[in-house]
C-alpha atoms as a PDB file:
ATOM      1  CA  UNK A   1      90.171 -15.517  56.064  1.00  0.00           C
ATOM      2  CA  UNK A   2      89.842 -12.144  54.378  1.00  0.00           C
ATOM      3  CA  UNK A   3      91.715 -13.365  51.390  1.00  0.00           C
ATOM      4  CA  UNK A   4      89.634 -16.489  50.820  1.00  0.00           C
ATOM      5  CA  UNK A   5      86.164 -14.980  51.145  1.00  0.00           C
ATOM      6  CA  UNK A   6      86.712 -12.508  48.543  1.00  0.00           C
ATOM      7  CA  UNK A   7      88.439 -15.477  46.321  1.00  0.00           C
ATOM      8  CA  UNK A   8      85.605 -16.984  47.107  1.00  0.00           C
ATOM      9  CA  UNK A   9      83.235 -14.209  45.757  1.00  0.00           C
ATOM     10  CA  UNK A  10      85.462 -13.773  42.840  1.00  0.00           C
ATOM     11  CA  UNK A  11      84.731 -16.994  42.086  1.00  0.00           C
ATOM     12  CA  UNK A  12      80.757 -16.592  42.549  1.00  0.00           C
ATOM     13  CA  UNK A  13      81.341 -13.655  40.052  1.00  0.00           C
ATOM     14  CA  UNK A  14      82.787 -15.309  37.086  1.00  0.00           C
ATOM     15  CA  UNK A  15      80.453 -18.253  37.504  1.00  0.00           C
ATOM     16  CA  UNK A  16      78.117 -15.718  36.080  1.00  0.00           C
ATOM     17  CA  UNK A  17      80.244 -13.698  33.880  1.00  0.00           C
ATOM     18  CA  UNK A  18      81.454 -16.188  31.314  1.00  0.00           C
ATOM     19  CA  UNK A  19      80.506 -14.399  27.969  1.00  0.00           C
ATOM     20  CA  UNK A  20      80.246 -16.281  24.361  1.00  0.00           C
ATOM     21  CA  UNK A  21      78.107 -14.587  22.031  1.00  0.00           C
ATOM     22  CA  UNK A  22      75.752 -16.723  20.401  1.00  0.00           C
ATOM     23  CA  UNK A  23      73.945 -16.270  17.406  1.00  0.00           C
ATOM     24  CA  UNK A  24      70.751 -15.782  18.955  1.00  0.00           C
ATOM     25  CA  UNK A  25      71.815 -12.056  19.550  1.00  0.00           C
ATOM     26  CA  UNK A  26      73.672 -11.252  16.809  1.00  0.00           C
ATOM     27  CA  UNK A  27      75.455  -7.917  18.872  1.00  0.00           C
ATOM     28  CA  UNK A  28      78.920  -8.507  20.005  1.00  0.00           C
ATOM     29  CA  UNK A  29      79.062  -6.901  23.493  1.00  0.00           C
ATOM     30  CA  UNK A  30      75.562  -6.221  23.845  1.00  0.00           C
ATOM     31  CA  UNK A  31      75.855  -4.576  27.119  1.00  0.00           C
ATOM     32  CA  UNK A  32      79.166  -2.697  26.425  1.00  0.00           C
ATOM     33  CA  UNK A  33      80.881  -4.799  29.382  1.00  0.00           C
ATOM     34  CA  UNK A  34      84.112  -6.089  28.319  1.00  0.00           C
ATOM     35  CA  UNK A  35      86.511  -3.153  27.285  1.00  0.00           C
ATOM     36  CA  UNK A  36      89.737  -2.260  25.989  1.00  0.00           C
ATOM     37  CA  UNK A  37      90.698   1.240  28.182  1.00  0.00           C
ATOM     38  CA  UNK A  38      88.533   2.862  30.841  1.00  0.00           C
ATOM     39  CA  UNK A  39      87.315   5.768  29.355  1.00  0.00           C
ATOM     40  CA  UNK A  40      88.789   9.118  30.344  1.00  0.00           C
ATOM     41  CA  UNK A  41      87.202  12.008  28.201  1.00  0.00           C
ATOM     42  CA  UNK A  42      84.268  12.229  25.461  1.00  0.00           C
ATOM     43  CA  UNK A  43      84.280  10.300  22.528  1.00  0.00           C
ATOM     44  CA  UNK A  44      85.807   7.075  23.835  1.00  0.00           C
ATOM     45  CA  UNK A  45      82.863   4.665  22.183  1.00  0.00           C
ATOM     46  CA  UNK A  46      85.811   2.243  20.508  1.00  0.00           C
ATOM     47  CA  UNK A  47      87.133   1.298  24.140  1.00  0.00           C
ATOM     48  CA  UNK A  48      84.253  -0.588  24.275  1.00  0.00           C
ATOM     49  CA  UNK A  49      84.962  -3.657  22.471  1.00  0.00           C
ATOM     50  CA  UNK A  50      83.254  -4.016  18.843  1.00  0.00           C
ATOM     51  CA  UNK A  51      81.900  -0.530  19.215  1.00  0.00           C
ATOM     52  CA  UNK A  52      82.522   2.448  17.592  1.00  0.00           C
ATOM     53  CA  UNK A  53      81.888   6.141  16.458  1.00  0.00           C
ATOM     54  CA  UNK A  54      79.694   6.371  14.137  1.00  0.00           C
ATOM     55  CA  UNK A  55      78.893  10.442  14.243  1.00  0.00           C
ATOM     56  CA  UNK A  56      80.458  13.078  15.888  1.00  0.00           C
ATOM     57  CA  UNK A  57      81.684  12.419  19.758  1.00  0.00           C
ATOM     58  CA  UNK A  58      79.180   9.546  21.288  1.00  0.00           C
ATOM     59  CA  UNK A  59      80.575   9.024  24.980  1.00  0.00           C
ATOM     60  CA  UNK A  60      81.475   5.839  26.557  1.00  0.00           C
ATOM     61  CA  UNK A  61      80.692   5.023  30.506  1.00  0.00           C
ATOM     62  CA  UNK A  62      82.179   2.159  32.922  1.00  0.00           C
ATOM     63  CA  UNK A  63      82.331   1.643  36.355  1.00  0.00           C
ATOM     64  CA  UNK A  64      85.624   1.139  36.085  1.00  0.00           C
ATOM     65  CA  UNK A  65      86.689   4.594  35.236  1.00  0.00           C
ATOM     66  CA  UNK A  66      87.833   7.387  38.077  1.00  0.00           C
ATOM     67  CA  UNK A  67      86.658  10.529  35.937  1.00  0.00           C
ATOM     68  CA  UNK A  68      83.587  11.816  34.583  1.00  0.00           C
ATOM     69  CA  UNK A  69      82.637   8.806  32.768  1.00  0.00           C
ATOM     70  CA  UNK A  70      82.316   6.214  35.305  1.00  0.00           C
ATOM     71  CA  UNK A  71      78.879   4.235  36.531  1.00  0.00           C
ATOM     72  CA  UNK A  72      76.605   5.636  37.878  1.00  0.00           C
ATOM     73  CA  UNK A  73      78.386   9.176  38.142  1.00  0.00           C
ATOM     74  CA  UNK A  74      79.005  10.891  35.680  1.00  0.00           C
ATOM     75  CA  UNK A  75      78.796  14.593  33.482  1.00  0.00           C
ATOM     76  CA  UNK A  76      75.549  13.048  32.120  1.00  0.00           C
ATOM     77  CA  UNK A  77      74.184  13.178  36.310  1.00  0.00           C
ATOM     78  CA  UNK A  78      73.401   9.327  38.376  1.00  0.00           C
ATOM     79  CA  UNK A  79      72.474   6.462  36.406  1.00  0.00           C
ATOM     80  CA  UNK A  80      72.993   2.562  37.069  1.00  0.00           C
ATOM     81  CA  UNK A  81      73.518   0.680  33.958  1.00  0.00           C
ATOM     82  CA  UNK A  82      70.723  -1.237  33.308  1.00  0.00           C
ATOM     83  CA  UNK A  83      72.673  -4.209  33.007  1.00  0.00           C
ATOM     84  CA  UNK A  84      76.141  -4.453  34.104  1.00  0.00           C
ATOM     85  CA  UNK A  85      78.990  -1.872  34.697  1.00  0.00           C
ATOM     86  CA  UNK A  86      78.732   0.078  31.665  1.00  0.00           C
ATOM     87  CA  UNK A  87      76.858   1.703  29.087  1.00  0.00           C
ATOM     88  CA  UNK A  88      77.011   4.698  25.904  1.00  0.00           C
ATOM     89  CA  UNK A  89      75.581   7.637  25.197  1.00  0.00           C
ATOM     90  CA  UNK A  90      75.160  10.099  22.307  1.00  0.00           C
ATOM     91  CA  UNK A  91      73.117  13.248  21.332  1.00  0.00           C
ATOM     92  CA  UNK A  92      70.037  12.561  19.492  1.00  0.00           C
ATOM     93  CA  UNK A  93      68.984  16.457  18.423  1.00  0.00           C
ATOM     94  CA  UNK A  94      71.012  20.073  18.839  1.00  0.00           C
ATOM     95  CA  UNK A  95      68.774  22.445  17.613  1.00  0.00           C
ATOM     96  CA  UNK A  96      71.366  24.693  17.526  1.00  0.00           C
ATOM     97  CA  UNK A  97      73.245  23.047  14.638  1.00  0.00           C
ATOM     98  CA  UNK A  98      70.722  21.393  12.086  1.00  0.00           C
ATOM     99  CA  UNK A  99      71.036  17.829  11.859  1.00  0.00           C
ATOM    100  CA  UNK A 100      74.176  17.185  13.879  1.00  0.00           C
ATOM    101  CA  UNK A 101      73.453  13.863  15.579  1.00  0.00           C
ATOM    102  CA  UNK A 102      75.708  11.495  17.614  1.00  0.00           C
ATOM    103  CA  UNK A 103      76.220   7.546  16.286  1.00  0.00           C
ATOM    104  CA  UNK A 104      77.307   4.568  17.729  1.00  0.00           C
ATOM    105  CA  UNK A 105      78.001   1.226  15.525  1.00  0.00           C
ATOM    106  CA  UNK A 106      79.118  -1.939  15.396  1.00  0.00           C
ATOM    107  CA  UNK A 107      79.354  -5.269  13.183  1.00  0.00           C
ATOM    108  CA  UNK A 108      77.332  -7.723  13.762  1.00  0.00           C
ATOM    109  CA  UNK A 109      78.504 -11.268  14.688  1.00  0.00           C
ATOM    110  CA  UNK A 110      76.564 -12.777  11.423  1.00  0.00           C
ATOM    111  CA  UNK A 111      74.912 -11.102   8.508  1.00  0.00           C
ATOM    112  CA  UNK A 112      71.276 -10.522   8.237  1.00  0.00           C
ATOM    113  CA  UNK A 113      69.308 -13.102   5.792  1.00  0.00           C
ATOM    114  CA  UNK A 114      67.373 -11.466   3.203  1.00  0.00           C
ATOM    115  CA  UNK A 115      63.474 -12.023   3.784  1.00  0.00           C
ATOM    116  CA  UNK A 116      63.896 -13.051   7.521  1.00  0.00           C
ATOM    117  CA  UNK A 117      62.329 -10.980   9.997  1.00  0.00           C
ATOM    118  CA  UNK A 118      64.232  -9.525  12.597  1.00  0.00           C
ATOM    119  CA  UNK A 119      63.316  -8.283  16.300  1.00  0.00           C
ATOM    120  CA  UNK A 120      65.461  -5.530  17.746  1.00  0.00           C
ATOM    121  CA  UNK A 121      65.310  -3.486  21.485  1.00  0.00           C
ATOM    122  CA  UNK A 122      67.795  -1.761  22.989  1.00  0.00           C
ATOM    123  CA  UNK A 123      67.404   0.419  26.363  1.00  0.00           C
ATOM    124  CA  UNK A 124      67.630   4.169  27.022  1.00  0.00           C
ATOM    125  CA  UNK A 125      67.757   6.379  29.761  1.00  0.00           C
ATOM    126  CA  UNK A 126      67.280  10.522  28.879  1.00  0.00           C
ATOM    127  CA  UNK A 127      70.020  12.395  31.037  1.00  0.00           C
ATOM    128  CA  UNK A 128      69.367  15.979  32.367  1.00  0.00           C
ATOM    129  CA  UNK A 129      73.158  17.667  33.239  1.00  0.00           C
ATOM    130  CA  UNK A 130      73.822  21.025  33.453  1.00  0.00           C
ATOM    131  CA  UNK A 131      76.980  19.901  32.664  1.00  0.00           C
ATOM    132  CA  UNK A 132      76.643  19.560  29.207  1.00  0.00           C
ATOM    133  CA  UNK A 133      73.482  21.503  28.529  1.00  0.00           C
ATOM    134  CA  UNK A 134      71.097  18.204  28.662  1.00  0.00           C
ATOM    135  CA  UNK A 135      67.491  20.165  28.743  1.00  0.00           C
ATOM    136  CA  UNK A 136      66.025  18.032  25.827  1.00  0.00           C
ATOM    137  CA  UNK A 137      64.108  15.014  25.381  1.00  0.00           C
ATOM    138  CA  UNK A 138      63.722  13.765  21.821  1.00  0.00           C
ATOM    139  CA  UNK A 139      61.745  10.980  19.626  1.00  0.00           C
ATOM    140  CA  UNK A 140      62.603   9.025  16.353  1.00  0.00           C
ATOM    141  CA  UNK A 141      66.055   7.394  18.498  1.00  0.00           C
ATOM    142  CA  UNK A 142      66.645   4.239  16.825  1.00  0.00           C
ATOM    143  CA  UNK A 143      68.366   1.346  14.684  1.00  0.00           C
ATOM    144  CA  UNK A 144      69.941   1.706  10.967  1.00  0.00           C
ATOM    145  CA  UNK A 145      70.979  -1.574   9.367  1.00  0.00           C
ATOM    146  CA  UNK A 146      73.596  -1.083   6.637  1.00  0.00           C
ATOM    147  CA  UNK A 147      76.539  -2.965   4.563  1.00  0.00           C
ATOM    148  CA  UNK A 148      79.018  -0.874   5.627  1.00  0.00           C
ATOM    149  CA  UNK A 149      80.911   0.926   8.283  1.00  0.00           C
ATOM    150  CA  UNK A 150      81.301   4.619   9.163  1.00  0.00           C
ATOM    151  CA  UNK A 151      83.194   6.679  10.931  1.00  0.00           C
ATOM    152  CA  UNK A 152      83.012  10.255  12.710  1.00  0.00           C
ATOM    153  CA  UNK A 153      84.483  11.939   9.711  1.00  0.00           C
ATOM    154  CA  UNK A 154      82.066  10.746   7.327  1.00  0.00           C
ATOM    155  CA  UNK A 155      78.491   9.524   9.286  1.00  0.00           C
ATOM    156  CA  UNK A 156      75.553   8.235   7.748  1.00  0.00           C
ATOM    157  CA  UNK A 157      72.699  10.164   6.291  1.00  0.00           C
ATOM    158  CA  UNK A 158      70.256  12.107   8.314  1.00  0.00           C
ATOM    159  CA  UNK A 159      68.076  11.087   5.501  1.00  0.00           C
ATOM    160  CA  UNK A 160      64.357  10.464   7.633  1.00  0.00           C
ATOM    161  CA  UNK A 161      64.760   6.696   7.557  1.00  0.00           C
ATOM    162  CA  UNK A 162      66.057   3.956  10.066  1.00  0.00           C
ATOM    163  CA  UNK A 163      64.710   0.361  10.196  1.00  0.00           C
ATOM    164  CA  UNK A 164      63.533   0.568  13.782  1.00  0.00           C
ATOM    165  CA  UNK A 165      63.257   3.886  15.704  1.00  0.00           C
ATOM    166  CA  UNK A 166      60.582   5.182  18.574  1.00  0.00           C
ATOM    167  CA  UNK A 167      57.781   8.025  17.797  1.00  0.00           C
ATOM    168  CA  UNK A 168      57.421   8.713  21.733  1.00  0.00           C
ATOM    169  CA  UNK A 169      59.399  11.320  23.194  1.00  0.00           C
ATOM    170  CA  UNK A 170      61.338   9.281  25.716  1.00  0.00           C
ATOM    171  CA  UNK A 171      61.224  11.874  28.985  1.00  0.00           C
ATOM    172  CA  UNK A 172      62.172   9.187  32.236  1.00  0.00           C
ATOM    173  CA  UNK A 173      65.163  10.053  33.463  1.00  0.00           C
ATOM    174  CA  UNK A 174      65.358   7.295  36.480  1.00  0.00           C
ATOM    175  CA  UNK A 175      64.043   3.996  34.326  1.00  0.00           C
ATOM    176  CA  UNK A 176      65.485   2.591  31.444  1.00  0.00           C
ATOM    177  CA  UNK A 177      63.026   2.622  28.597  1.00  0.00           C
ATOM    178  CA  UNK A 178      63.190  -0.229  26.173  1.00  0.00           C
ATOM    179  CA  UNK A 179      63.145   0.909  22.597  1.00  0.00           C
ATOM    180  CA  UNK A 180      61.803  -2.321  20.474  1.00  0.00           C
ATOM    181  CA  UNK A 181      60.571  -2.827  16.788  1.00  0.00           C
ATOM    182  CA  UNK A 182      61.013  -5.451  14.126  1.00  0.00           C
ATOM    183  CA  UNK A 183      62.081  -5.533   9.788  1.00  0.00           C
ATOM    184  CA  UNK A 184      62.399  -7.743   7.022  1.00  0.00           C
ATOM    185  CA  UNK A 185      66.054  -7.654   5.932  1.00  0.00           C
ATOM    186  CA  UNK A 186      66.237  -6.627   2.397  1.00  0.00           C
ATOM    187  CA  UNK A 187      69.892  -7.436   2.115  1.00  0.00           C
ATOM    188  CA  UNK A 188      72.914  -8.751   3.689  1.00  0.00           C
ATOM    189  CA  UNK A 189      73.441  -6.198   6.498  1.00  0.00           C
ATOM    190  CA  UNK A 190      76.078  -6.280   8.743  1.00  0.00           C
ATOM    191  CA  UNK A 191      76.307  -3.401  10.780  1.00  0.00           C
ATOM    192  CA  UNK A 192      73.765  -1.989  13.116  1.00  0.00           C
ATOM    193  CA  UNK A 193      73.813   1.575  13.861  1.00  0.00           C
ATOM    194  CA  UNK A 194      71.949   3.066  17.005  1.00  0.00           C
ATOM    195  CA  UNK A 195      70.787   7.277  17.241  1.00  0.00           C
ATOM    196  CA  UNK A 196      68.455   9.679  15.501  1.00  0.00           C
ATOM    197  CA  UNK A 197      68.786   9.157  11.545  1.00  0.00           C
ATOM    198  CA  UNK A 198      65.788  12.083  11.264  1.00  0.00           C
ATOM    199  CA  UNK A 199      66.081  15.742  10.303  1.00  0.00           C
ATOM    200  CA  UNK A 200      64.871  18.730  12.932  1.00  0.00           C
ATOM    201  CA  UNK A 201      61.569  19.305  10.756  1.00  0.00           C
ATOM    202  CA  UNK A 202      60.707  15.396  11.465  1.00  0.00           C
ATOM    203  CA  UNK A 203      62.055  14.797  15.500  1.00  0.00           C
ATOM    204  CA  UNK A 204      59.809  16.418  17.842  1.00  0.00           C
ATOM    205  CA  UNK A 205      61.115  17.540  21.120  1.00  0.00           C
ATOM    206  CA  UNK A 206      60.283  19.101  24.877  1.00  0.00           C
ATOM    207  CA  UNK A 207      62.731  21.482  26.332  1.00  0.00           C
ATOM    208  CA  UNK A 208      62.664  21.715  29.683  1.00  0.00           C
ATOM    209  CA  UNK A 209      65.267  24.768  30.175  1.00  0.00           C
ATOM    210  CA  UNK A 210      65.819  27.120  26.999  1.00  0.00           C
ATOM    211  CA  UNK A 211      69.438  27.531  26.570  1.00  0.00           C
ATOM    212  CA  UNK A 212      71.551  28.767  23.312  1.00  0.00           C
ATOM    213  CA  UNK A 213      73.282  25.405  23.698  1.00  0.00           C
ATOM    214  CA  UNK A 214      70.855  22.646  24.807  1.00  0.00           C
ATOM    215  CA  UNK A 215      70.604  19.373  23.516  1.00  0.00           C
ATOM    216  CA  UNK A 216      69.203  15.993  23.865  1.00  0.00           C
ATOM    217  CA  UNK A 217      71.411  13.415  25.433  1.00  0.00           C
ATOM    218  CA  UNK A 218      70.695   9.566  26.172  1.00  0.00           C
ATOM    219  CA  UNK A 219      72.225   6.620  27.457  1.00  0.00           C
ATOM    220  CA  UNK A 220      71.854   3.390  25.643  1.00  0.00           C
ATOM    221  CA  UNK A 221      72.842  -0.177  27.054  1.00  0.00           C
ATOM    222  CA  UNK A 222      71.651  -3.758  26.417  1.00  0.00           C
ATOM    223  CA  UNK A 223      71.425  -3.861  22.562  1.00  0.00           C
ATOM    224  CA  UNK A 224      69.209  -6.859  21.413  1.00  0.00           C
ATOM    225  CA  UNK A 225      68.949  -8.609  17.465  1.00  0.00           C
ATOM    226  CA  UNK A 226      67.584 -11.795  17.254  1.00  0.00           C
ATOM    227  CA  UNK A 227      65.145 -13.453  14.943  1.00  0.00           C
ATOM    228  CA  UNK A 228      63.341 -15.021  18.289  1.00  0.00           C
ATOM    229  CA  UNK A 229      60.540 -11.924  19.163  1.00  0.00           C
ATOM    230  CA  UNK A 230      59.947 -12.666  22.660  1.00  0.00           C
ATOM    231  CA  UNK A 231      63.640 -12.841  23.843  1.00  0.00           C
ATOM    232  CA  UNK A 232      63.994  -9.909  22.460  1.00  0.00           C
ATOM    233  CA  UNK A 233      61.318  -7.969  23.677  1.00  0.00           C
ATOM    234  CA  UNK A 234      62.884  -9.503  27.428  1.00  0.00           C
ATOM    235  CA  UNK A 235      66.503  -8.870  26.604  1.00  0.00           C
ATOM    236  CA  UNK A 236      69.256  -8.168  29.346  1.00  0.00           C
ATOM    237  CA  UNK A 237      72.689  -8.605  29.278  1.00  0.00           C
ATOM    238  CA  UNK A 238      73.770 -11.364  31.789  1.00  0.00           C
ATOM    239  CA  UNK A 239      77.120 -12.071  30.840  1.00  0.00           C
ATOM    240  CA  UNK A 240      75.749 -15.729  30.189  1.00  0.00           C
ATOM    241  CA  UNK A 241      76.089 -17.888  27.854  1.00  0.00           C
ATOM    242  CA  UNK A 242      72.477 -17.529  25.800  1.00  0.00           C
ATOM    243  CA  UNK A 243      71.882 -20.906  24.282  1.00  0.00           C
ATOM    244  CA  UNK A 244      72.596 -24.715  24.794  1.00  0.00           C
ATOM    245  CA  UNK A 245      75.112 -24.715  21.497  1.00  0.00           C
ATOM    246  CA  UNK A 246      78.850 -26.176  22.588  1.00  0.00           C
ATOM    247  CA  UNK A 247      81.006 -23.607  23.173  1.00  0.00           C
ATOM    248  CA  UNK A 248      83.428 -22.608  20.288  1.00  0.00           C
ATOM    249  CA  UNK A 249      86.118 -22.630  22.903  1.00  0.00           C
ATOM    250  CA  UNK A 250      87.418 -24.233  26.478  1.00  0.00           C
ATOM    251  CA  UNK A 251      89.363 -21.957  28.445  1.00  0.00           C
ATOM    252  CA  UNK A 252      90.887 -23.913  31.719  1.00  0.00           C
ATOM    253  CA  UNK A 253      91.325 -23.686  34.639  1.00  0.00           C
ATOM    254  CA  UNK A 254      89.632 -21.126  36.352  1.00  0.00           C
ATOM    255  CA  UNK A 255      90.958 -20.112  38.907  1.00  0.00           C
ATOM    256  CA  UNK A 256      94.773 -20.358  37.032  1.00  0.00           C
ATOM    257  CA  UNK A 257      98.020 -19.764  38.320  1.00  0.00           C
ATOM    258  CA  UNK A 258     100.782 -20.131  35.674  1.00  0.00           C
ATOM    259  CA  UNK A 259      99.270 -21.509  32.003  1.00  0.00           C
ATOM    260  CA  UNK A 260      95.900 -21.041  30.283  1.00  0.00           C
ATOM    261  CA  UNK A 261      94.630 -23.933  27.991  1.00  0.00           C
ATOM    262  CA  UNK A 262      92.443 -22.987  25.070  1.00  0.00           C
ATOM    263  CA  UNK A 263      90.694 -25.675  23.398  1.00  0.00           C
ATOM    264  CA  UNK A 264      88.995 -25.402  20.143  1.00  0.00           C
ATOM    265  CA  UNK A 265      85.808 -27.415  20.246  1.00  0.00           C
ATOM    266  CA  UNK A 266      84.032 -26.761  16.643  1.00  0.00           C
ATOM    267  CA  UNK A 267      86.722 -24.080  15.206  1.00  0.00           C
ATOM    268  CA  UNK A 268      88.242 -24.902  12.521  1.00  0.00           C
ATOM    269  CA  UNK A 269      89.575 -21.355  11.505  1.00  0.00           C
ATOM    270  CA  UNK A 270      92.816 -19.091  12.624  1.00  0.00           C
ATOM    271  CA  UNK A 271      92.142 -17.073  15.858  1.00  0.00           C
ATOM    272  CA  UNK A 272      93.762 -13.746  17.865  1.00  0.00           C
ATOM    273  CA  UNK A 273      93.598 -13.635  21.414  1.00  0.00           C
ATOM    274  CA  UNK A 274      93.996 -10.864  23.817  1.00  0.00           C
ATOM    275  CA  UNK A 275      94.015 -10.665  27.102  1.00  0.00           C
ATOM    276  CA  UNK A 276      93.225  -7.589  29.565  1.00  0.00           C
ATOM    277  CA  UNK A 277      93.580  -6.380  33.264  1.00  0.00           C
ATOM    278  CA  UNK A 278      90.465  -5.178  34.944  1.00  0.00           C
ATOM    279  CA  UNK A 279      92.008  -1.533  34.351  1.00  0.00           C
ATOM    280  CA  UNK A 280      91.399  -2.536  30.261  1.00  0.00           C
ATOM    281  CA  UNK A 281      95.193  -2.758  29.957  1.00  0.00           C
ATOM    282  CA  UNK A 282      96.138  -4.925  27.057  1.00  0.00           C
ATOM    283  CA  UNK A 283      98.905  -7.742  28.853  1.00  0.00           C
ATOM    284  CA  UNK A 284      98.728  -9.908  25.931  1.00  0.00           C
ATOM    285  CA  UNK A 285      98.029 -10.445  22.593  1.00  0.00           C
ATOM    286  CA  UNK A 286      98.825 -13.054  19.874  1.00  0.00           C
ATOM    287  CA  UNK A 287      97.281 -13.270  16.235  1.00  0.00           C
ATOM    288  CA  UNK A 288      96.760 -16.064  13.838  1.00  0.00           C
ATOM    289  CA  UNK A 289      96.812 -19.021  15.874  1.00  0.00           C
ATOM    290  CA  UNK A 290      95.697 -22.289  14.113  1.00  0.00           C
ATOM    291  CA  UNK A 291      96.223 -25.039  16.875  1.00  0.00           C
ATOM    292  CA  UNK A 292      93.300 -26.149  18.224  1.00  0.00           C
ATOM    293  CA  UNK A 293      95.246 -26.805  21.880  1.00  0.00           C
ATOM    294  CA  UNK A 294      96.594 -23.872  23.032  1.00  0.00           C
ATOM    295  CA  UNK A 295      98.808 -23.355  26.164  1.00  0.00           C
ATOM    296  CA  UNK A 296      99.611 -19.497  27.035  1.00  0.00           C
ATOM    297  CA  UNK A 297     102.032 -18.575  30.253  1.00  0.00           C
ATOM    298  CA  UNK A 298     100.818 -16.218  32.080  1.00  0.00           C
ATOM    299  CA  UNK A 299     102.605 -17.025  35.164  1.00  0.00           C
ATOM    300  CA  UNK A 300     104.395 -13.117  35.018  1.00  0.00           C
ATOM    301  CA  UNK A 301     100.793 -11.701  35.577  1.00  0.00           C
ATOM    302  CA  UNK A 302      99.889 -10.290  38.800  1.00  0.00           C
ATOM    303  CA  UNK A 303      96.828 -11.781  40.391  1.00  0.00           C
ATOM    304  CA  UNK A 304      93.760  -9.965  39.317  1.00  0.00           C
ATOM    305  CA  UNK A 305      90.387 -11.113  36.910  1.00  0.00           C
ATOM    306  CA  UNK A 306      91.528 -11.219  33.620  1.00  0.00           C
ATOM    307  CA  UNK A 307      89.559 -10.880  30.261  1.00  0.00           C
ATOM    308  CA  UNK A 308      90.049 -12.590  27.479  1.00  0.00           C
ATOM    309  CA  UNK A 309      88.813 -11.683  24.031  1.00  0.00           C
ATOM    310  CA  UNK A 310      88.724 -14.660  21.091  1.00  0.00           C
ATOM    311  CA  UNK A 311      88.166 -13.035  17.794  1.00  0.00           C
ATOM    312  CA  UNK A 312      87.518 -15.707  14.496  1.00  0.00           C
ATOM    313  CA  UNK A 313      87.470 -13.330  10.920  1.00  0.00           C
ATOM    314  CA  UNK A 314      83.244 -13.537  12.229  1.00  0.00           C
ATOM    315  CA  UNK A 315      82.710 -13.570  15.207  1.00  0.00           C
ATOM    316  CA  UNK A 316      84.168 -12.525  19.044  1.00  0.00           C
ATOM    317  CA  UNK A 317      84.148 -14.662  22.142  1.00  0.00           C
ATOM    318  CA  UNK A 318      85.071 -13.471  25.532  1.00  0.00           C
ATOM    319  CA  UNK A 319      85.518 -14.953  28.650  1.00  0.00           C
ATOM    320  CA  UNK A 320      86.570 -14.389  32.225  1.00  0.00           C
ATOM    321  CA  UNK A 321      88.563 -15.563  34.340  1.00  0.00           C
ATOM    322  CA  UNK A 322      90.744 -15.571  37.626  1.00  0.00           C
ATOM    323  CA  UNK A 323      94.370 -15.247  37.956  1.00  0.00           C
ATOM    324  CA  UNK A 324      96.112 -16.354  41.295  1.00  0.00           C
END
């Protein structure tokens, strides 16, 4: 009886969990749910699927992990996501090392439009840790839109310009504070970039305990870009599929025992599939597949909820599902 209640609530689960990422946000993983490890140690950003460092040693945090970077609990102190099982986090000021600053980025599922206007929000939380030195709380956190990638090694400029960023000194450490502002695209971006893109002299800050090493260190979580102003300025993550388009893909049944069927509704193009645990262990993976029916055996899989990440050249599709 055990058995088939919590079958049962598996099932509830899912029914809610499905994830196909539409155009109307055009973030891939907006709420930094699905995963490809649980995170372990600092600088872990790029287990987060999509995501990656940008600048220096950003932090990744999931529920799923049993060490210092789980949800809520972490080096950072107690904080729920505000969506979900997982969220980032990165330094926005040391004022011990001038204009050292903490990035997170990703590509977006479409390029911006030149002369549309775009609305983006995404939430933050300020930690205070003795941990890691956390005393600060810091303005000007916010969004850089840019053609390119970066990587730790070689960041983008702290140059006193980003396309959406807060002048409030964000100080709540218990309630997420959404972070919201709007552009017209000037070229084809496509990547967003999310921390503090201005110098010492221009970020004001409070310090609430005066240490040779104290910094300013926030979570983010439920990153919003959409050209559609009041879902924006309402975003949260809900694992749900966010508009009435047909799916780009079937994936059947659900619950499945031995064979998953993957049908290609309006894809015409090649696709890679991978499939994870709920420990983020990779137990499949397959690239360049062209038929738009697709059987997979997965009878050798243990039973457990299983993630499965669809990724086009464009775009990324992820669904969940249970395995009997």
């Amino acid at each position: 009886m055990k058995n088939f209640l919590h079958k049962i609530t598996l099932l509830i689960m899912i029914s809610f969990s499905h994830i196909a990422f539409s155009q109307i946000n055009l973030i891939q993983n907006p709420g930094f749910e699905i995963f490809s490890q649980c995170p372990t140690n600092a600088d872990q950003v790029n287990y987060a699927t999509g995501w990656d460092n940008y600048g220096e040693s950003p932090d990744y945090f999931n529920s799923c992990s049993f060490s210092e970077f789980s949800v809520p609990y972490n080096w950072g102190g107690y904080q729920p996501a505000a969506s979900g099982n997982a969220y980032c986090a990165l330094v926005t000021i040391d004022p011990c090392c001038p204009n050292i600053r903490e990035f997170i980025g990703s590509q977006l599922t479409a390029p911006l439009s030149v002369g549309t206007k775009y609305f983006v929000s995404f939430k933050v939380c300020l930690s205070i840790a003795d941990g890691i030195e956390a005393y600060i709380a810091s303005n000007k956190t916010g969004a850089l839109f840019t053609m390119n990638s970066y990587t730790w090694s070689s960041p983008p400029a702290v140059n006193n310009f980003a396309h959406i960023y807060t002048d409030s000194i964000i100080t709540d450490t218990v309630n997420w504070v959404r972070i919201t502002g709007s552009f017209i695209a000037d070229s084809l971006y496509k990547y967003i970039i999310l921390g503090n893109f201005f110098d010492n002299l221009n970020t004001d800050t409070i310090t609430f305990v005066n240490t040779a090493f104290s910094l300013a260190y926030y979570y983010i979580d439920d990153v919003c870009v959409s050209t559609d102003s009041l879902y924006t300025a309402n975003y949260t993550y809900t694992g749900i599929t966010e508009n009435n388009e047909m799916p780009a893909f079937t994936i059947y049944p659900n619950p499945v025992n031995d064979f998953i069927n993957i049908k290609s509704s309006n894809f015409n193009e090649p696709f890679d599939i991978t499939i994870y645990n709920s420990l983020g262990q990779q137990l499949y993976h397959k690239k360049n597949i062209i038929n738009k029916d697709t059987k997979i055996d997965i009878h050798y899989i243990k039973s457990s909820i299983l993630f499965i990440s669809l990724n086009t050249q464009n775009k990324f599709f992820n669904y969940t599902l249970l395995k009997l």
